[in-house]
Protein backbone atom coordinates (compact mmCIF):
# COMPACT_ATOMS: atom_id res chain seq x y z
CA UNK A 1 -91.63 8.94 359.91
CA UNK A 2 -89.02 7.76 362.52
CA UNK A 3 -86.53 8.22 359.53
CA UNK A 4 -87.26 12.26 359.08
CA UNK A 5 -87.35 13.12 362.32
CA UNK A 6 -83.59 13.35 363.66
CA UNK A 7 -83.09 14.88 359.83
CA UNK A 8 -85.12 17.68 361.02
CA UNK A 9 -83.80 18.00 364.18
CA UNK A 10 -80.44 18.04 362.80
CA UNK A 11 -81.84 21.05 360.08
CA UNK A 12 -82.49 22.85 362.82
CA UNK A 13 -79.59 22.53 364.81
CA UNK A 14 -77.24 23.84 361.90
CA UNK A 15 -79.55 26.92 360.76
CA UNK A 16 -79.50 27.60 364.47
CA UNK A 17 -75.86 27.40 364.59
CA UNK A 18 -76.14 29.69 361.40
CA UNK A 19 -78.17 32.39 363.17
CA UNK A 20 -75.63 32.21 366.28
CA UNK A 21 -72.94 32.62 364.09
CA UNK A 22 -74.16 35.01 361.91
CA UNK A 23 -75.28 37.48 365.39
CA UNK A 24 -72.00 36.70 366.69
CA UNK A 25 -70.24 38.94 363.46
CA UNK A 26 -72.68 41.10 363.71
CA UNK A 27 -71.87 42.19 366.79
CA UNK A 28 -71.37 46.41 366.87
CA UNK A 29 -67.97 46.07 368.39
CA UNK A 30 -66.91 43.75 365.92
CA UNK A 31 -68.28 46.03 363.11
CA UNK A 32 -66.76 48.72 364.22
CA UNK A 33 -63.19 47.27 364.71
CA UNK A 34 -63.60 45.74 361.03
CA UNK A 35 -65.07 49.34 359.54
CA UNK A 36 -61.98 50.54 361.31
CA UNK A 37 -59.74 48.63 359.77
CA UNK A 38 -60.78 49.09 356.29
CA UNK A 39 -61.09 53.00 356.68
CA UNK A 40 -57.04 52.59 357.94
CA UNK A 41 -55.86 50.50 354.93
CA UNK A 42 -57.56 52.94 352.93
CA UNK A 43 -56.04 55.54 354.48
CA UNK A 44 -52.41 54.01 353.99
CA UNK A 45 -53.11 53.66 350.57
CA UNK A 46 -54.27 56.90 350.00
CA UNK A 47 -51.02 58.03 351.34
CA UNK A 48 -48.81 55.84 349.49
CA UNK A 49 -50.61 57.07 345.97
CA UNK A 50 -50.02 60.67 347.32
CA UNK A 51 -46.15 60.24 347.87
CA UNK A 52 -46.14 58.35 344.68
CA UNK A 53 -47.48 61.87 342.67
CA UNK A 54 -45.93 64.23 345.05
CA UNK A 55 -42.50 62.36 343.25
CA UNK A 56 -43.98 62.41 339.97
CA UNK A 57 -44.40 65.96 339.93
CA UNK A 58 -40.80 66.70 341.44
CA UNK A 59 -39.67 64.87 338.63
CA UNK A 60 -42.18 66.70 336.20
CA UNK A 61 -40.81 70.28 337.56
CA UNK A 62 -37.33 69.19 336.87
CA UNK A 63 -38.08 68.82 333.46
CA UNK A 64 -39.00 72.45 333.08
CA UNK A 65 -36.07 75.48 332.26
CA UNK A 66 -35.98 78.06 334.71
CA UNK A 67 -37.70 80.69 332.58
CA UNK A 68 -40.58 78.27 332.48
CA UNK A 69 -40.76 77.30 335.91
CA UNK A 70 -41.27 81.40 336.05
CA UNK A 71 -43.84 81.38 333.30
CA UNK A 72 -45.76 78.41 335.41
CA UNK A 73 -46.05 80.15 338.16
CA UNK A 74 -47.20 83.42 336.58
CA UNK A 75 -49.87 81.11 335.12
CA UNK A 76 -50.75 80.32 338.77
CA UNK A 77 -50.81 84.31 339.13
CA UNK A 78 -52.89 84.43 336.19
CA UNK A 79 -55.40 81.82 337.12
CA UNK A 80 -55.72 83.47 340.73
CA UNK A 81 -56.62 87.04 338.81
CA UNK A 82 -58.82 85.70 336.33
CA UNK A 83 -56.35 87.02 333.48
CA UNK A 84 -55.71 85.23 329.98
CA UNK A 85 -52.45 83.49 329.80
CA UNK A 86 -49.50 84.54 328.11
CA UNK A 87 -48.23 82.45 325.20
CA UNK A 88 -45.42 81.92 327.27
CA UNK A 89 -47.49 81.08 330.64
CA UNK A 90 -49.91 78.54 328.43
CA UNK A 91 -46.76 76.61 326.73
CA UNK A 92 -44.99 76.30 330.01
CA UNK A 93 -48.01 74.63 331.90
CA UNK A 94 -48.61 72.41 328.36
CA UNK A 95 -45.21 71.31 329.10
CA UNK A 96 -45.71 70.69 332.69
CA UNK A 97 -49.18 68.74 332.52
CA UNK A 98 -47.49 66.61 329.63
CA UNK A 99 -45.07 65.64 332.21
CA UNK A 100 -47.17 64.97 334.73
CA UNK A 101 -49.26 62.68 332.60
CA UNK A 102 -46.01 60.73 331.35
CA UNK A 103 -45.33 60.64 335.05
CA UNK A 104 -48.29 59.09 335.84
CA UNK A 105 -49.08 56.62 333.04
CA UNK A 106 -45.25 55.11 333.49
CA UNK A 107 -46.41 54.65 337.09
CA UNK A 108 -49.94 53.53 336.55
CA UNK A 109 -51.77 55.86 338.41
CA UNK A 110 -54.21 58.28 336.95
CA UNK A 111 -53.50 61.59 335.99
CA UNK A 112 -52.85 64.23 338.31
CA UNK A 113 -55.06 67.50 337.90
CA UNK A 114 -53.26 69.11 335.17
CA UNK A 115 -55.00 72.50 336.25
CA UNK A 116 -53.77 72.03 340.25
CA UNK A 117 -51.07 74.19 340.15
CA UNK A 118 -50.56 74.29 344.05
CA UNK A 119 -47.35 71.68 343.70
CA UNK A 120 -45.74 73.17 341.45
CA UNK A 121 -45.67 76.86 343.20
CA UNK A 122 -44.32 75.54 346.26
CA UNK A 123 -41.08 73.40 344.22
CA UNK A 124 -41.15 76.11 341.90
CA UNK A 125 -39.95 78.83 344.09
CA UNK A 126 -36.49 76.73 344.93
CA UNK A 127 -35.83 76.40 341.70
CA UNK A 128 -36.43 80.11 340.78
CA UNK A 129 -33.70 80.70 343.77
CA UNK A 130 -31.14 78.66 342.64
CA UNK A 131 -31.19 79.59 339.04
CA UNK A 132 -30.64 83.24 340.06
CA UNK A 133 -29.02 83.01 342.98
CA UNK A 134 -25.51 81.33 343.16
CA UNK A 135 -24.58 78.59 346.13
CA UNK A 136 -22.39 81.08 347.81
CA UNK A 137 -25.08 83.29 348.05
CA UNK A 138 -27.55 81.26 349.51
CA UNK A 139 -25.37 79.86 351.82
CA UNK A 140 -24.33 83.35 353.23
CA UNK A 141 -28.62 84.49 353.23
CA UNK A 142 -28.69 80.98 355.79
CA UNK A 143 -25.53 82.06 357.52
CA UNK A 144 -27.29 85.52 358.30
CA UNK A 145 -30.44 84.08 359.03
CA UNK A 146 -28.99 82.25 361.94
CA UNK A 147 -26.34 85.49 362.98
CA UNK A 148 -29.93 86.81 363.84
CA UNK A 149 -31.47 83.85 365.66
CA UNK A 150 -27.49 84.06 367.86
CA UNK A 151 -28.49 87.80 368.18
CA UNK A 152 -25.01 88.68 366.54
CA UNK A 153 -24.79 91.26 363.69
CA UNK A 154 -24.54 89.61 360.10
CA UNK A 155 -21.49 90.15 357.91
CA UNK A 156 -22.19 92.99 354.94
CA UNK A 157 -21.60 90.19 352.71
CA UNK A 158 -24.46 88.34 354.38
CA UNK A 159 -26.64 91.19 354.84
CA UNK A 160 -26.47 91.91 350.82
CA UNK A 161 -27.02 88.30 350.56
CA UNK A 162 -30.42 88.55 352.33
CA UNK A 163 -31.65 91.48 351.38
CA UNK A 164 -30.99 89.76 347.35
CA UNK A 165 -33.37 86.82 348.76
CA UNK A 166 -35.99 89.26 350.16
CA UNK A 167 -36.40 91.07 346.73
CA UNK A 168 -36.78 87.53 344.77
CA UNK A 169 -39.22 86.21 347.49
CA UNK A 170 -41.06 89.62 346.99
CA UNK A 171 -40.57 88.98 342.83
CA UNK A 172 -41.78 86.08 342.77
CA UNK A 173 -44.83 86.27 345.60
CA UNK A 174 -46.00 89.56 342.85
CA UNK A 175 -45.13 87.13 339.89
CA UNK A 176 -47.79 84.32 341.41
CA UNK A 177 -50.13 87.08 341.98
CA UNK A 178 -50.15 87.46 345.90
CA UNK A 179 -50.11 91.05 347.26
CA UNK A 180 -47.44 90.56 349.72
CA UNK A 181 -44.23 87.76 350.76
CA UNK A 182 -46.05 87.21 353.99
CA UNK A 183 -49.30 86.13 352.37
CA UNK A 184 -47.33 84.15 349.66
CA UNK A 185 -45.14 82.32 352.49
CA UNK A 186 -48.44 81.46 354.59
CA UNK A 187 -49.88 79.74 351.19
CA UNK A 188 -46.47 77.81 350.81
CA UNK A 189 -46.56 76.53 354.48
CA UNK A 190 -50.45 75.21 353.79
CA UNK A 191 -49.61 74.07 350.54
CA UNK A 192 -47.01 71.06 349.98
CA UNK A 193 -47.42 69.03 347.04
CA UNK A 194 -50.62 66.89 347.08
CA UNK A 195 -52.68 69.01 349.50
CA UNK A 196 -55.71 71.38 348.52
CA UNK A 197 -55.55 75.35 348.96
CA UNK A 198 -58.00 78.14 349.57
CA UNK A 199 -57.05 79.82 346.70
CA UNK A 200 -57.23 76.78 344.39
């Protein structure tokens, strides 16, 4: 009897230091700070895998000619007006998807929507630009650009140059079925690769 008494008491010291211990983590402020934490690494991660595709599909764009970066985004247009696509269109965003899957796979991260088209709108436009418009033009439509933000009249050189960016913009805003380059340029400001759209 005198034997399994201090084992008892000794029992009951340790599941007593148990329960302190275990109200001690359980503490709200420590839960919290802990719940915190694991909401932030997941955040970081998140953000990592969303830089990773955001590259993936730069790379998968690249891939595509400039006739079928123009055929992509009049698949966007399509989509958006609830029209059939185009032979064209339908082969361009095959290609496109394919690449984005290839992308992804080499990577080992899973497959990007191959119907989100929102990426490849807002990379496709530059490339549109700088197929048919040459360096020297460009650089006089950003010369102009900031003759007006001096207040000082733009050259005629840089005045045609602008006024050949403002029909393309307008081209291609019609092309990805928006009614006008103002609504088109709001949806490219909201939209950079990876995030969700209104339209989508």
């Amino acid at each position: 009897m005198e034997t399994g008494a201090p084992l008892r008491r000794s029992r009951r010291r340790v599941n007593r230091e148990r329960l302190s211990g275990s109200l001690r983590r359980s503490r709200p402020g420590t839960t919290m700070r802990n719940l915190r934490r694991r909401i932030e690494a997941l955040e970081r991660s998140n953000s990592a895998k969303r830089g990773r595709h955001q590259t993936i599909a730069e790379r998968a764009m690249e891939c595509l000619q400039p006739d079928d970066v123009e055929a992509l985004i009049a698949a966007y247009g399509a989509e958006w007006a609830g029209r059939l696509l185009t032979d064209r269109e339908e082969a361009a965003r095959r290609s496109y998807t394919q690449a984005l899957e290839r992308g992804c796979r080499s990577a080992g991260l899973r497959p990007i929507q191959g119907s989100d088209l929102v990426g490849a709108i807002t990379q496709g436009v530059g490339q549109v630009l700088a197929s048919r418009m040459s360096l020297e033009e460009l650089q006089l439509c950003r010369s102009g650009t900031l003759a007006a933000h001096e207040g000082r009249q733009a050259s005629d050189p840089e005045s045609a140059a602008m006024q050949a960016y403002r029909s393309e913009i307008e081209r291609i805003s019609l092309l990805a079925g928006f009614n006008s380059v103002a609504e088109f340029s709001a949806f490219r400001r909201r939209h950079e690769f990876g995030e969700a759209g209104d339209r989508c």
